[in-house]
Protein backbone atom coordinates (compact mmCIF):
# COMPACT_ATOMS: atom_id res chain seq x y z
CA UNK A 1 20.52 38.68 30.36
CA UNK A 2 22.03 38.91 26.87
CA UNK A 3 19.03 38.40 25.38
CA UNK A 4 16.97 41.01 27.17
CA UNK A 5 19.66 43.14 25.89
CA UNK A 6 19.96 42.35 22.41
CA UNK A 7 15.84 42.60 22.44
CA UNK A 8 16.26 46.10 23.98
CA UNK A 9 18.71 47.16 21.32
CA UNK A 10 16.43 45.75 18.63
CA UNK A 11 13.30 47.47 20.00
CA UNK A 12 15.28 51.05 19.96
CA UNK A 13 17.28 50.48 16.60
CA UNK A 14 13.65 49.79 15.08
CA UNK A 15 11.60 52.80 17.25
CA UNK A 16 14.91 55.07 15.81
CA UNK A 17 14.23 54.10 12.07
CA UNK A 18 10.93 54.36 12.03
CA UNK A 19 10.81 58.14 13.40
CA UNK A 20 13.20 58.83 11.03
CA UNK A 21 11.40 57.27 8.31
CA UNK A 22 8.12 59.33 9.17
CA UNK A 23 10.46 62.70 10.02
CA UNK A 24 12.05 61.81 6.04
CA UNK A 25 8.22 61.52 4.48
CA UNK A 26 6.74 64.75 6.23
CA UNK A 27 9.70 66.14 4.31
CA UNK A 28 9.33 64.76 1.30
CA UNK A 29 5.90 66.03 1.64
CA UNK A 30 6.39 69.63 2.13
CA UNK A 31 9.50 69.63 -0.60
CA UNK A 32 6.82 68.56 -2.69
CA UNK A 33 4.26 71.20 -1.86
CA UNK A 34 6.89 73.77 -2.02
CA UNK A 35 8.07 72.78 -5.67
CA UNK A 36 4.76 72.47 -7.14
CA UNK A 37 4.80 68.53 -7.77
CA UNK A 38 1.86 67.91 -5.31
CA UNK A 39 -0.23 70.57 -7.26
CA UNK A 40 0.47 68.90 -10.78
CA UNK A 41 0.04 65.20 -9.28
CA UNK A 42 -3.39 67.14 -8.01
CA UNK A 43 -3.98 68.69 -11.36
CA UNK A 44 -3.24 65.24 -13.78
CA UNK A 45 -5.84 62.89 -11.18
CA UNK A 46 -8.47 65.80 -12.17
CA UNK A 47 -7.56 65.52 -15.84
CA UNK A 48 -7.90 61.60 -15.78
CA UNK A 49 -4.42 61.26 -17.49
CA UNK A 50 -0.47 61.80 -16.49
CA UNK A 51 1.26 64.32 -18.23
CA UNK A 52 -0.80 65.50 -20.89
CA UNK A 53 -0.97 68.79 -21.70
CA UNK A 54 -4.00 70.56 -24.01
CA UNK A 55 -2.64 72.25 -26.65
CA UNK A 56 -3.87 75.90 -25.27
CA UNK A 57 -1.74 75.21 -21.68
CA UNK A 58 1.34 74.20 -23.81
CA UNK A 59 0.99 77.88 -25.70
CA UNK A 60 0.61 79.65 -22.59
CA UNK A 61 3.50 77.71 -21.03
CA UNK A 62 5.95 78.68 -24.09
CA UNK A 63 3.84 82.54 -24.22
CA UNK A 64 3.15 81.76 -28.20
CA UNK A 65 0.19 82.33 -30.01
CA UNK A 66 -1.94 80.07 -32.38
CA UNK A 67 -0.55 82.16 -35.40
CA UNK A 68 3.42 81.93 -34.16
CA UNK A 69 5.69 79.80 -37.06
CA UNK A 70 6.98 76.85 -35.97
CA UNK A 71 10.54 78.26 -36.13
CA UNK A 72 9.17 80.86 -33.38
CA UNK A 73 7.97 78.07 -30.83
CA UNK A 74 11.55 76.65 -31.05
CA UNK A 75 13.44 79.75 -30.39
CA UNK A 76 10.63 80.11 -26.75
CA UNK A 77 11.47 76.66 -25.82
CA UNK A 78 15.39 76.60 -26.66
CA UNK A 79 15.45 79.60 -24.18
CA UNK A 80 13.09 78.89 -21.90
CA UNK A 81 14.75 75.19 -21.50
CA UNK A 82 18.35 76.95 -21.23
CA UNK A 83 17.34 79.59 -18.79
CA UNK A 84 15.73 76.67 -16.45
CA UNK A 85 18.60 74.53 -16.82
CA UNK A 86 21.08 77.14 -15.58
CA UNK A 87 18.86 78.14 -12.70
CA UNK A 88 18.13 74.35 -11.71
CA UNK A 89 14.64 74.17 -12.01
CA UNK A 90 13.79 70.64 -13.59
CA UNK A 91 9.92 71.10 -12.84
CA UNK A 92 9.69 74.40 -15.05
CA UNK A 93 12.13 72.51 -17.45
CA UNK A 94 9.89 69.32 -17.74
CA UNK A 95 7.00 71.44 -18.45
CA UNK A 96 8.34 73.57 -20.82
CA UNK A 97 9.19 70.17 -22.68
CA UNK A 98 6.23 68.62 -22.39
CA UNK A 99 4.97 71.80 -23.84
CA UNK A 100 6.99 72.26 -26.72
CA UNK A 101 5.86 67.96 -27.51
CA UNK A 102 2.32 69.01 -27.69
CA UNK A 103 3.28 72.17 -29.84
CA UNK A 104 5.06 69.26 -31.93
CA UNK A 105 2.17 67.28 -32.24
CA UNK A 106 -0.05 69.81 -33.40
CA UNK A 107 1.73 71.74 -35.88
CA UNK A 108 2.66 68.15 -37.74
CA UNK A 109 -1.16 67.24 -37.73
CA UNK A 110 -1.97 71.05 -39.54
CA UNK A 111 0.61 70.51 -41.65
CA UNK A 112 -0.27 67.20 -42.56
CA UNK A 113 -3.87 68.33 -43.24
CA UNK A 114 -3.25 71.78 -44.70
């Protein structure tokens, strides 16, 4: 008898955490959709590689041109990364880093080569 009971429990506890484990993924799912991670996941498998940005998406991302100074992609990113850290946005925040990285990377190879 107690064992039939303790095999009923079991059977339940395990049918209760696995709904709630499927109910917690759907969400996780559509919190993704909603934020725009599933699109850049989408977007970085297409590229090949994780994360990396070309060098025109990191100027449209900071809204700088290929003649702005150096000094002028700082002052986009310091308030674009302010303005997304007050509002909470990590995503946009992440990008705009990643952004300002590439920006990094480029203007120290022209100014190596110049």
């Amino acid at each position: 008898m107690a064992a039939r009971i303790l095999a009923s429990v079991i059977v339940m506890g395990s049918t209760i955490i696995g709904r709630a484990c499927a109910q917690a993924y759907r969400q996780a799912l559509a919190n993704a959709s909603r934020s725009g991670v599933a699109h850049e996941a989408a977007q970085n498998l297409k590229r090949g590689s994780r994360g990396i940005l070309s060098e025109l998406e990191a100027r449209e991302i900071l809204g700088v041109t290929e003649k702005s100074s150096w000094e002028e992609v700082l002052k986009k990113y310091d308030t674009l990364f302010e303005r997304n850290a007050q509002n909470g946005s990590f995503y946009l925040q992440s990008k705009v880093h990643r952004a300002k990285e590439c920006l990094e990377t480029a203007y120290q190879n022209t100014k190596t080569s110049a």
